[in-house]
Protein backbone atom coordinates (compact mmCIF):
# COMPACT_ATOMS: atom_id res chain seq x y z
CA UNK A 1 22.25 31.73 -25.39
CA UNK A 2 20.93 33.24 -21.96
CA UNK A 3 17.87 31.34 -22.13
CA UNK A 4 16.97 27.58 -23.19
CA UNK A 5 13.71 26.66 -23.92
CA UNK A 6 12.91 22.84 -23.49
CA UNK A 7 9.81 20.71 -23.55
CA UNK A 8 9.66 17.41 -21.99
CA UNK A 9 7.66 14.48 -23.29
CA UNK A 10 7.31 10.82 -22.29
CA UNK A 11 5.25 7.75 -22.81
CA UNK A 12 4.08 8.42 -25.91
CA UNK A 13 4.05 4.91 -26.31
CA UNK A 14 3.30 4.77 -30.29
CA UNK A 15 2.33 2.17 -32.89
CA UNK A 16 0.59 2.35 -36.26
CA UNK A 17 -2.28 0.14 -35.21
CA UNK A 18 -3.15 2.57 -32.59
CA UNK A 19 -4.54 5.88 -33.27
CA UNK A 20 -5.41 7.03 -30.73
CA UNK A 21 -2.16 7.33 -29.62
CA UNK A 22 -1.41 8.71 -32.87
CA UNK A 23 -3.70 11.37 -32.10
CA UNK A 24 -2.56 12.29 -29.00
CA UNK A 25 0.94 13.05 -30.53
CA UNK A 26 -0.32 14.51 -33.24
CA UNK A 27 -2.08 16.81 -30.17
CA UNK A 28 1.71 17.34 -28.77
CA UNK A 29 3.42 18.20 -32.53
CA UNK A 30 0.54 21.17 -32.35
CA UNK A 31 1.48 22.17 -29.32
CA UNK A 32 5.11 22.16 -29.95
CA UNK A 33 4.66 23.81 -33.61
CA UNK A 34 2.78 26.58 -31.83
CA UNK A 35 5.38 27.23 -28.73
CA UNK A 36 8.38 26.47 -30.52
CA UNK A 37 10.89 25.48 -28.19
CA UNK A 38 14.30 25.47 -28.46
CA UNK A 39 14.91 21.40 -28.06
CA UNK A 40 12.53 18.05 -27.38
CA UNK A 41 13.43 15.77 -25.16
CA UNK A 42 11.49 12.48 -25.12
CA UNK A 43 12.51 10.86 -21.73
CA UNK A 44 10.91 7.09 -23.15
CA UNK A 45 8.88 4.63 -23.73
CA UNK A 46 8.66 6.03 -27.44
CA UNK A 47 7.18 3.26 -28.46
CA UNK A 48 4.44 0.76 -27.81
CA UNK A 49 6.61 -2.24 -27.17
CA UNK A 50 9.44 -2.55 -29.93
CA UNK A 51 10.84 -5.95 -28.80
CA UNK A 52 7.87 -7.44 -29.39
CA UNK A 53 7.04 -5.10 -32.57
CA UNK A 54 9.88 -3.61 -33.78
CA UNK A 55 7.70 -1.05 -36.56
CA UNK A 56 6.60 0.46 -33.35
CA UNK A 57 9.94 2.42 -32.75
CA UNK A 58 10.38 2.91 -36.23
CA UNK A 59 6.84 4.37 -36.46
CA UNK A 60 8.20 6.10 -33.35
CA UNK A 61 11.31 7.32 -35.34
CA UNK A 62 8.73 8.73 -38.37
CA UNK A 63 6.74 10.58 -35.97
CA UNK A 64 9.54 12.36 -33.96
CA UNK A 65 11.72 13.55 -37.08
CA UNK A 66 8.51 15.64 -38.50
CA UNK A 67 8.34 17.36 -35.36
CA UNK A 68 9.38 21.29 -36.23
CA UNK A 69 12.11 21.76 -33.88
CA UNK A 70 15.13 19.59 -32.97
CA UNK A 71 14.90 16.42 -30.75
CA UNK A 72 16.69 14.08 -28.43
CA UNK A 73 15.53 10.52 -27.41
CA UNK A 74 15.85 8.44 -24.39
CA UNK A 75 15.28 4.55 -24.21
CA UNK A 76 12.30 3.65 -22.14
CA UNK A 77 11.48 -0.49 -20.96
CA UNK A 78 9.01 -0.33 -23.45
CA UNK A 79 11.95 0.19 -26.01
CA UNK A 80 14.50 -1.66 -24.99
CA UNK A 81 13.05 -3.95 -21.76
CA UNK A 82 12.98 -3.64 -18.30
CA UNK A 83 15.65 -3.17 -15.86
CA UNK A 84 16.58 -7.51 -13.70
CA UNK A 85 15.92 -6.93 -10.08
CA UNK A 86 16.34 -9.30 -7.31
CA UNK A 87 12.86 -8.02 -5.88
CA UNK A 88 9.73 -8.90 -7.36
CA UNK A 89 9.27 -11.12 -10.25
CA UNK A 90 11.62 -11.12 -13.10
CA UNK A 91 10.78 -8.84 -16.16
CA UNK A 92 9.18 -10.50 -19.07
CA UNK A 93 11.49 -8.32 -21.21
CA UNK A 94 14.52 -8.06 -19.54
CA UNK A 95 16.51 -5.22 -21.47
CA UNK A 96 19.50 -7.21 -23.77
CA UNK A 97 22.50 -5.52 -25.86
CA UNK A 98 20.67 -6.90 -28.69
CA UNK A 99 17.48 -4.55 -28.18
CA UNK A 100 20.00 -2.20 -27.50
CA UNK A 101 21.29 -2.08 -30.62
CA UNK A 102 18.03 -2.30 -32.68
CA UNK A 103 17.30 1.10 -30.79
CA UNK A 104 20.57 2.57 -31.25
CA UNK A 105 20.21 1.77 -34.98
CA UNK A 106 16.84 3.44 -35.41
CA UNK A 107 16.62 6.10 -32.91
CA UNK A 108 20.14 6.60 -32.39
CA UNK A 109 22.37 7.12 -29.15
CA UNK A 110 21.16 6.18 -26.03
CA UNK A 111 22.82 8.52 -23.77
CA UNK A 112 24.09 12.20 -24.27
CA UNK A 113 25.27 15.79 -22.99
CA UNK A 114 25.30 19.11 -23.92
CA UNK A 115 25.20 22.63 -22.20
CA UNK A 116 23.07 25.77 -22.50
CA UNK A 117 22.27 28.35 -20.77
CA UNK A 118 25.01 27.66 -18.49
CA UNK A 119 23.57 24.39 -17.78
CA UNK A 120 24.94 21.20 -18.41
CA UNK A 121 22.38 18.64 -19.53
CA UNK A 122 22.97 14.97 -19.38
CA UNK A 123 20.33 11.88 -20.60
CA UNK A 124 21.11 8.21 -19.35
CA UNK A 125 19.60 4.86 -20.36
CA UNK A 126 18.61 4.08 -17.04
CA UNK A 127 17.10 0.80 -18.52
CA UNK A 128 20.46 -0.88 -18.04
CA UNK A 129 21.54 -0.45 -15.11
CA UNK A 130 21.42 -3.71 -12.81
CA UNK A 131 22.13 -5.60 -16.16
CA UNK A 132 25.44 -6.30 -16.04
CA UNK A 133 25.92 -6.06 -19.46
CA UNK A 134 28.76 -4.05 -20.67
CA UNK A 135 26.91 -1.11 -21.36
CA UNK A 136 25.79 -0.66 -18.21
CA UNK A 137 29.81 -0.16 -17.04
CA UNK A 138 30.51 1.76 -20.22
CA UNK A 139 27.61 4.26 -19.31
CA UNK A 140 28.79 4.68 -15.52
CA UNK A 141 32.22 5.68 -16.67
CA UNK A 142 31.57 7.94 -19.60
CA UNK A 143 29.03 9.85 -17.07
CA UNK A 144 32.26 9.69 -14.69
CA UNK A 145 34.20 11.50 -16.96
CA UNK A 146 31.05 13.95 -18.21
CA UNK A 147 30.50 14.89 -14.36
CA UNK A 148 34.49 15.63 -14.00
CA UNK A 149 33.67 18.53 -17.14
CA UNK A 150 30.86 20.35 -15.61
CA UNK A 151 33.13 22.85 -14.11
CA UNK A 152 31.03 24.00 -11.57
CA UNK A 153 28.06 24.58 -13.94
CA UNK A 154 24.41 23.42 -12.54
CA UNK A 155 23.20 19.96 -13.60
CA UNK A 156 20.09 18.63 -15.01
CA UNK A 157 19.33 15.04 -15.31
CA UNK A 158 16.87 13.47 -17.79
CA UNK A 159 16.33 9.47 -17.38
CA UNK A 160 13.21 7.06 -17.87
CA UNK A 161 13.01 6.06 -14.60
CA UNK A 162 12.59 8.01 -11.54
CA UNK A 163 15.40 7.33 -8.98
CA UNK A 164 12.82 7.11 -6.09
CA UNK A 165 9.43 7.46 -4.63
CA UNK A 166 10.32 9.62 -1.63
CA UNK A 167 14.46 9.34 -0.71
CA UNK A 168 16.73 7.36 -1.41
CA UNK A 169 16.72 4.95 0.57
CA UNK A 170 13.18 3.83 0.19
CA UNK A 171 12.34 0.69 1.02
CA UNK A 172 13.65 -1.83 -1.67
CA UNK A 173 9.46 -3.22 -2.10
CA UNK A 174 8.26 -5.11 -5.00
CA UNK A 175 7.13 -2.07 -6.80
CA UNK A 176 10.23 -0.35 -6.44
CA UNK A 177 11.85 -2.61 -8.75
CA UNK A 178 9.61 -1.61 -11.78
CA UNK A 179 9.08 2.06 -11.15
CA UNK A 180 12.20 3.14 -10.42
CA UNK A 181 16.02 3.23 -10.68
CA UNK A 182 16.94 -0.25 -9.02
CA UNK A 183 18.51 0.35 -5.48
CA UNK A 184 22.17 -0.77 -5.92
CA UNK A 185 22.59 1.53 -9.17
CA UNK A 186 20.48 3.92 -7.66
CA UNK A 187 23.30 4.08 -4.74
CA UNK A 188 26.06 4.43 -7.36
CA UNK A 189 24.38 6.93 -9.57
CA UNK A 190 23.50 9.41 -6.29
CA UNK A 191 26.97 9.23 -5.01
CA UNK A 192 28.55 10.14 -8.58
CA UNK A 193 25.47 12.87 -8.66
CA UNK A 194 26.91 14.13 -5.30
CA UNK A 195 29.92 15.43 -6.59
CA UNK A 196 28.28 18.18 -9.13
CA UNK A 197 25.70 20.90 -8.79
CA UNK A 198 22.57 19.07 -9.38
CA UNK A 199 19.61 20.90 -9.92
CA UNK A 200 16.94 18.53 -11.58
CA UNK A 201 16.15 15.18 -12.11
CA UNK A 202 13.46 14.66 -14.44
CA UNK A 203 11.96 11.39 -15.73
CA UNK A 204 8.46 9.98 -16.99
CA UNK A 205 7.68 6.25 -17.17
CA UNK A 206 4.78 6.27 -13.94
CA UNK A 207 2.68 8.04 -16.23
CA UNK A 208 1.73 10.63 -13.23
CA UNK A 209 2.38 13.85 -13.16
CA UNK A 210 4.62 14.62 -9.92
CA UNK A 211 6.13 17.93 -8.97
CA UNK A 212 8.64 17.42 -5.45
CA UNK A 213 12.10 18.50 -4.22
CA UNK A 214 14.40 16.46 -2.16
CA UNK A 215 17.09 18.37 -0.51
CA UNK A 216 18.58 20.71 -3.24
CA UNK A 217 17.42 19.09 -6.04
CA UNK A 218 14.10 19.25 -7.96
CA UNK A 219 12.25 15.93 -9.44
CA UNK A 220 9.58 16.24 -11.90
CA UNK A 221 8.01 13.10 -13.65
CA UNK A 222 6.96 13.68 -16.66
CA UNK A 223 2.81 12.61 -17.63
CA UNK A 224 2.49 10.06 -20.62
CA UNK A 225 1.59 11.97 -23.80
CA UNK A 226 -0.05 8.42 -24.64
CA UNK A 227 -2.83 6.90 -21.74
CA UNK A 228 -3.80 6.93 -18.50
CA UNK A 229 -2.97 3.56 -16.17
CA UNK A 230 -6.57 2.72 -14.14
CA UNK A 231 -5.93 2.82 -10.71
CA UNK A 232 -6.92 -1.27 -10.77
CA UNK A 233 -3.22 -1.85 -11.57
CA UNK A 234 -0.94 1.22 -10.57
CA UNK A 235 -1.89 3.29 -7.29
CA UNK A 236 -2.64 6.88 -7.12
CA UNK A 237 0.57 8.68 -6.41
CA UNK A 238 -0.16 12.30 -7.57
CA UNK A 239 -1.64 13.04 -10.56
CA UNK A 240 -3.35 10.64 -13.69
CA UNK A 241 -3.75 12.78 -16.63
CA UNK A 242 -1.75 13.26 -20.06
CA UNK A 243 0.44 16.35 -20.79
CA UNK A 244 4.08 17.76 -21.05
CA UNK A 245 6.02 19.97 -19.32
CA UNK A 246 7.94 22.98 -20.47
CA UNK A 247 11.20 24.17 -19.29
CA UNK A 248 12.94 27.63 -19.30
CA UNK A 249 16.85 27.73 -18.28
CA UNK A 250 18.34 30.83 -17.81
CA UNK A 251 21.85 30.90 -16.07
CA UNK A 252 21.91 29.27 -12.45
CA UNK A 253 18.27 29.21 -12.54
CA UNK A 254 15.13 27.83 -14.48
CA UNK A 255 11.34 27.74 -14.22
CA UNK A 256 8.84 24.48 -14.83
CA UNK A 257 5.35 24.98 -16.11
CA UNK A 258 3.09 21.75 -16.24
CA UNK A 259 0.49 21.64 -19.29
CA UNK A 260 -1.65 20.01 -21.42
CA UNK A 261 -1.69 20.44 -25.19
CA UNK A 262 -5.23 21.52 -26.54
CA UNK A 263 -6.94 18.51 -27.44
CA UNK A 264 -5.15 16.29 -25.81
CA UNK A 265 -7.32 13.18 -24.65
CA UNK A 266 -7.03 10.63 -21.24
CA UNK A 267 -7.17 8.06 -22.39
CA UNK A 268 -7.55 4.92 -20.44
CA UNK A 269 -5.56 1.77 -21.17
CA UNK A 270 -8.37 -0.47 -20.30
CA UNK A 271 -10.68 1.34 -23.04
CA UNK A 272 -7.03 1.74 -25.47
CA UNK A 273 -6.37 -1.91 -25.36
CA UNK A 274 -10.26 -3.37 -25.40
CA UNK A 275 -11.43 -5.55 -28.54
């Protein structure tokens, strides 16, 4: 294949008892029916919040296996729980093997690679690192190994979390330890990163759309498909609006194009949540 067609989404945050949601995916499937990619990749949150409601990721599950082309998944906080950090308060869900599990047994794996194009393309869990748990060791040496088979093909990285806000070593603040890749992983994950051709990192879980390259390597967040977060609880960073974005690899290059599926709402999670 000389050229791979992919289309990010992220967020989509879904659960029966929300439709609007609903509707906002069912936006995306349109979308997706109409440009017919070659492969999905939802970078997480899936679901609403499975550990509390575990029907939302297998609602999740229902929604992303009618979608008309192939699909890959990976674990977002709102899946699985949130990453422990020594900054900040603790997590009210910190992520456990056990939600681990329920997610591997519904969605399915929680990490992967494959190449096309002349790419390789690798997905992490990045909600376990800083867990400790055995996973989290297990993951770090199985990418280890992946990284030692790219044979000097470019790299592109798909994860929840963003690794950073601006370089990495940003200053390890409060926020930092919810929005992105905790700093002591982070340091791990760059170095091993260091030794291959990386081209991309891209991610989703600040529901803003974000567009910037650091050094060689370009980082694109991802929008929510799902809602909007009012600017009473999450700064401005770059942009607040719903969407996808759409990817075309071709051999030691690729293109990004930023859209919005027709129809597609902003919705606000003040007015989403209201009773």
């Amino acid at each position: 294949m000389t050229e791979f067609r992919l289309t990010q989404i992220s967020d989509t945050h879904l659960a029966r008892r929300l439709q609007k949601l609903t509707d906002n995916f069912h936006r995306i499937s349109e979308h997706i029916d109409a440009t017919r990619p070659d492969l999905v990749i939802n970078s997480g949150d899936l679901a609403f919040d499975a550990p509390t409601s575990p029907d939302d990721l297998r609602f999740a599950k229902e929604l992303h296996d009618a979608l008309p082309v192939p699909c890959r998944h990976l674990p977002g906080n709102h899946d699985i729980g949130d990453n422990p950090t020594a900054v900040g308060p603790a997590p009210k869900q910190p992520a456990t093997e056990q939600e681990r599990q329920k997610y591997l047994a519904v969605i399915g794996e929680d990490r992967w690679r494959f190449d096309e194009a002349g790419w390789c393309f690798i997905g992490l869990n990045s909600l376990v690192l800083n867990t400790g748990l055995p996973s989290e060791a297990e993951q770090f040496d199985w990418l280890a190994s992946e990284l030692g088979r790219t044979k000097g093909k470019p790299v592109a990285l798909f994860l929840h979390k963003p690794l950073f806000l601006t370089a990495p070593d940003d200053p390890e603040l409060a926020v930092s330890a919810i929005r992105y890749v905790p700093p002591a992983p982070r340091r791990r994950l760059i170095d091993l990163l260091g030794t291959v051709d990386l081209r991309l990192i891209a991610s989703g879980h600040v529901h803003q759309r974000r567009d910037f390259t650091y050094g060689h390597v370009r980082h694109v967040w991802a929008p929510a498909v799902g809602f909007i977060i009012p600017d009473r609880i999450q700064e401005l960073i770059s942009v607040k609006e719903t969407g996808l974005v759409e990817y075309r690899f071709a051999p030691d290059s690729f293109e990004v194009r930023h859209v919005r599926a027709p129809g597609q709402v902003d919705i606000d999670m003040d007015a989403l949540l209201k009773r």
